[in-house]
N, C-alpha and C. Protein backbone atom coordinates (compact mmCIF):
# COMPACT_ATOMS: atom_id res chain seq x y z
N UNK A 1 -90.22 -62.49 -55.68
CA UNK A 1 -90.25 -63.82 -55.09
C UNK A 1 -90.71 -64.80 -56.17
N UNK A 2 -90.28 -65.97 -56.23
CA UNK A 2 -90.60 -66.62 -57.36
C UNK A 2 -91.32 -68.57 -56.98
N UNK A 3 -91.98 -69.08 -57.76
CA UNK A 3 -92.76 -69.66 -57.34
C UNK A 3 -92.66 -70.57 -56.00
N UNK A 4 -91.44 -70.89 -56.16
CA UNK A 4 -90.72 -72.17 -55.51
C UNK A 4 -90.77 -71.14 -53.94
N UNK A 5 -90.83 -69.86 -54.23
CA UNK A 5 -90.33 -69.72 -52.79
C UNK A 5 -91.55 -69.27 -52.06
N UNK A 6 -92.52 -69.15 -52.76
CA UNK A 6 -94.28 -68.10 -52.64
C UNK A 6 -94.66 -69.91 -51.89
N UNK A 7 -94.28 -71.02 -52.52
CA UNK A 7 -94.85 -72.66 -52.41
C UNK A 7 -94.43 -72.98 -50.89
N UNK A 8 -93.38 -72.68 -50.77
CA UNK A 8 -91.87 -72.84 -49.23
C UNK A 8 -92.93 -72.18 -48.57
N UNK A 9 -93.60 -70.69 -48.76
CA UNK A 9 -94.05 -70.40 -47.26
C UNK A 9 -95.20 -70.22 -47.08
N UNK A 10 -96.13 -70.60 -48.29
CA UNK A 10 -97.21 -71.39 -48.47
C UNK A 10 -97.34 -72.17 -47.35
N UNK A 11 -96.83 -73.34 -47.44
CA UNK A 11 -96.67 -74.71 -46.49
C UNK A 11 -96.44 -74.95 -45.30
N UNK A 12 -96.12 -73.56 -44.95
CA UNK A 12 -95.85 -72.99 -43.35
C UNK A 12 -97.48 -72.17 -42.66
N UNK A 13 -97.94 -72.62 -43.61
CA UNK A 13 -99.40 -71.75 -43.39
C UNK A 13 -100.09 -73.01 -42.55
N UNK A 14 -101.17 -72.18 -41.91
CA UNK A 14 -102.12 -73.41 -40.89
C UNK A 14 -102.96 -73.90 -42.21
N UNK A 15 -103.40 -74.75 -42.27
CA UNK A 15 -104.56 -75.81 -43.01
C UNK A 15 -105.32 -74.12 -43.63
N UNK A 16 -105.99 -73.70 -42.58
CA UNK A 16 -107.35 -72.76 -42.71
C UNK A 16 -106.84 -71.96 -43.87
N UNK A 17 -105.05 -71.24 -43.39
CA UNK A 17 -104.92 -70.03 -44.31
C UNK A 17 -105.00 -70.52 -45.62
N UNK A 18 -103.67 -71.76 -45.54
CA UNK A 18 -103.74 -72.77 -46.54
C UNK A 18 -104.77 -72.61 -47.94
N UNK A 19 -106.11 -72.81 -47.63
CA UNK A 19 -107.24 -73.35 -47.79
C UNK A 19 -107.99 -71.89 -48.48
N UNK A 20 -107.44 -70.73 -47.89
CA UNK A 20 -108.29 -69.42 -48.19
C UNK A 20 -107.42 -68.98 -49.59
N UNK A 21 -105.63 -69.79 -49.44
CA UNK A 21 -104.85 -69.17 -50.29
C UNK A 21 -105.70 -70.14 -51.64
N UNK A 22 -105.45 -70.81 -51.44
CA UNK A 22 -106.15 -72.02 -52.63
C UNK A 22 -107.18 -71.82 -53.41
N UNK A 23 -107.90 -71.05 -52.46
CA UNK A 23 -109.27 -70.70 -52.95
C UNK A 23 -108.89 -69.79 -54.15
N UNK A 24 -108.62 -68.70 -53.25
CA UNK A 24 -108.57 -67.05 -53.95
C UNK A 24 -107.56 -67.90 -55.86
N UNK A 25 -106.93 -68.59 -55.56
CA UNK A 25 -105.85 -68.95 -56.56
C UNK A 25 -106.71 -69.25 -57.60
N UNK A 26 -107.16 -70.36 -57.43
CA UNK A 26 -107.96 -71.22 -58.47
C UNK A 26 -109.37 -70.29 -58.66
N UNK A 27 -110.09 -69.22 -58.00
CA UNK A 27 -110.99 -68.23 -58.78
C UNK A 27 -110.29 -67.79 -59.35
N UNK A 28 -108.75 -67.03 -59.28
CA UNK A 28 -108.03 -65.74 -60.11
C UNK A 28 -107.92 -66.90 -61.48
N UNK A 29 -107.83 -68.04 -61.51
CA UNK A 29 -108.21 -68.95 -62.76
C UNK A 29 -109.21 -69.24 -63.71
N UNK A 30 -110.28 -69.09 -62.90
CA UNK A 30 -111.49 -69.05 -63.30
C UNK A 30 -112.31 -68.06 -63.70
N UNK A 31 -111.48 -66.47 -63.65
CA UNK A 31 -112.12 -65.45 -64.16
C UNK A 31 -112.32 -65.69 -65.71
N UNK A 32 -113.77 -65.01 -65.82
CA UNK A 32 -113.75 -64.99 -67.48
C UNK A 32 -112.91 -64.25 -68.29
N UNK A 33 -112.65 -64.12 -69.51
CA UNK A 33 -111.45 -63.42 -70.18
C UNK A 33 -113.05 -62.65 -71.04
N UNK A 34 -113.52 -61.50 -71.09
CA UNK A 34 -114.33 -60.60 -72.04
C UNK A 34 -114.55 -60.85 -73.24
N UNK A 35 -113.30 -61.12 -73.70
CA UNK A 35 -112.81 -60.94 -75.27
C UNK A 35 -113.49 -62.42 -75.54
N UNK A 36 -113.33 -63.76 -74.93
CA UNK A 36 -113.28 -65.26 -75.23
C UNK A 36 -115.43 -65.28 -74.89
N UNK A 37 -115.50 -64.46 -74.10
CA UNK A 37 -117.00 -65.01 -73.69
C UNK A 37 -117.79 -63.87 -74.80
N UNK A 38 -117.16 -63.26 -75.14
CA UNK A 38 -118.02 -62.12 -76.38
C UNK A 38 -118.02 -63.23 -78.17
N UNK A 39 -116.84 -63.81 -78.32
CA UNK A 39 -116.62 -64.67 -79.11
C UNK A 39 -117.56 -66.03 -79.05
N UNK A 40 -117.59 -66.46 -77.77
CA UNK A 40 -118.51 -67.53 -77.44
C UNK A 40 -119.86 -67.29 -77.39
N UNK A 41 -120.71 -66.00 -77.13
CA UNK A 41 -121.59 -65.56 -77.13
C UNK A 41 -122.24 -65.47 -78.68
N UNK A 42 -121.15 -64.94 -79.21
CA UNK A 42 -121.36 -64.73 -80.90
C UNK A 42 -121.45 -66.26 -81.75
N UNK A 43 -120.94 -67.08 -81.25
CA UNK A 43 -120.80 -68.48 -82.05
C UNK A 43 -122.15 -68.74 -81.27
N UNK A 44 -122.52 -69.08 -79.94
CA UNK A 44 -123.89 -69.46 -79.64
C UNK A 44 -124.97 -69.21 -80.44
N UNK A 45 -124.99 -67.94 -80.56
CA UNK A 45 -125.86 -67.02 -81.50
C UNK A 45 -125.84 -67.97 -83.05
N UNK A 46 -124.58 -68.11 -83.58
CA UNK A 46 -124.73 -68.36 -84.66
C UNK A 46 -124.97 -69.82 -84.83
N UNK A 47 -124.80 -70.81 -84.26
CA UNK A 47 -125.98 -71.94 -84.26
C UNK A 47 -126.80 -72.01 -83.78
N UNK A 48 -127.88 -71.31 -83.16
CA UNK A 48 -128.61 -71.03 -82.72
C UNK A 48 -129.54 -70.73 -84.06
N UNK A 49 -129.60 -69.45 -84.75
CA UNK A 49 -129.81 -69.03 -85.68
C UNK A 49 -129.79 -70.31 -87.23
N UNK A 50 -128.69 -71.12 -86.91
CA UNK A 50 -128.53 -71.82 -88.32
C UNK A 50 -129.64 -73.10 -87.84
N UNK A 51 -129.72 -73.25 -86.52
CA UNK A 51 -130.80 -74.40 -86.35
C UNK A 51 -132.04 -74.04 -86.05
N UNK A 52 -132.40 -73.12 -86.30
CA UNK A 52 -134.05 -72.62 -86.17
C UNK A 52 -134.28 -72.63 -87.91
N UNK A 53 -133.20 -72.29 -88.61
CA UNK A 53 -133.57 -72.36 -89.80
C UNK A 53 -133.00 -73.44 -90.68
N UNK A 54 -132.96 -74.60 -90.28
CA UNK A 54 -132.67 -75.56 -90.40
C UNK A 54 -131.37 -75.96 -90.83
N UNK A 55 -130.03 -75.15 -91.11
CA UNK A 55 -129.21 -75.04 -91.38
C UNK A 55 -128.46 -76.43 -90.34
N UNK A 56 -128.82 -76.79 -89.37
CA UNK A 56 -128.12 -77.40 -88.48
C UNK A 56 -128.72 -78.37 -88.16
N UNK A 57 -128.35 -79.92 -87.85
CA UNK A 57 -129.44 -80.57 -87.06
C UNK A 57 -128.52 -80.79 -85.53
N UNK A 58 -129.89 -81.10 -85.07
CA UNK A 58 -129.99 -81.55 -83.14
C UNK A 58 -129.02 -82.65 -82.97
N UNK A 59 -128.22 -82.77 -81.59
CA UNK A 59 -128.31 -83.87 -81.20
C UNK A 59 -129.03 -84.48 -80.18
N UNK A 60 -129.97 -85.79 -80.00
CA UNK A 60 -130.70 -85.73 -78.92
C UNK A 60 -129.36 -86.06 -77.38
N UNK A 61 -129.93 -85.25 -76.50
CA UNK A 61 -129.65 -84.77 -75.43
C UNK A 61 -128.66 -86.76 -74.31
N UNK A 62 -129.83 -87.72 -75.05
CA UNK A 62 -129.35 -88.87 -74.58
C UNK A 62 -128.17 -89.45 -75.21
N UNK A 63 -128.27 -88.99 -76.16
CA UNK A 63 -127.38 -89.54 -77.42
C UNK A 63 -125.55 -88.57 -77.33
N UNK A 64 -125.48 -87.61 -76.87
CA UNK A 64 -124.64 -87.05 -76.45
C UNK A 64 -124.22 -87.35 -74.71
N UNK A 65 -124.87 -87.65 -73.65
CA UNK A 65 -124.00 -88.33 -73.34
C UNK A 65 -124.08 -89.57 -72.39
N UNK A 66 -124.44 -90.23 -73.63
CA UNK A 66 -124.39 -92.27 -74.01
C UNK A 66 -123.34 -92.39 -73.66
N UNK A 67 -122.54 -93.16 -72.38
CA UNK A 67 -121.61 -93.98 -72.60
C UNK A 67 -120.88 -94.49 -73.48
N UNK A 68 -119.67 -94.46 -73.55
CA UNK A 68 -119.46 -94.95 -75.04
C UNK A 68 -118.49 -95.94 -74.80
């Protein structure tokens, strides 16, 4: 079945089911990928590390997000 037709009987659904399909959709989106949060974990680490030893400077917390 292909999107256009999964959308067609989608829309035949009450509000509620509607609403449960939507859900489940947009978490199966939001799962983490292992590989991307092990990479992100490792870069945290590594400024982390470069700004304790001064390798890095701060930004203050207001100054990031100032209106601009």
């Amino acid at each position: 079945m292909n999107a256009e037709k999964v959308l067609e009987e989608a829309l035949k659904l009450n509000q509620a089911s509607r609403f449960i399909l939507i859900d489940g959709l947009l978490k199966s989106l939001d799962a983490p990928d292992p590989a991307i949060e092990a990479i992100w974990a490792a870069e945290a680490e590594q400024r982390l590390k470069a700004y304790r030893e001064g390798r890095l400077e701060g930004v203050p917390m207001e100054e990031v997000f100032a209106a601009k």
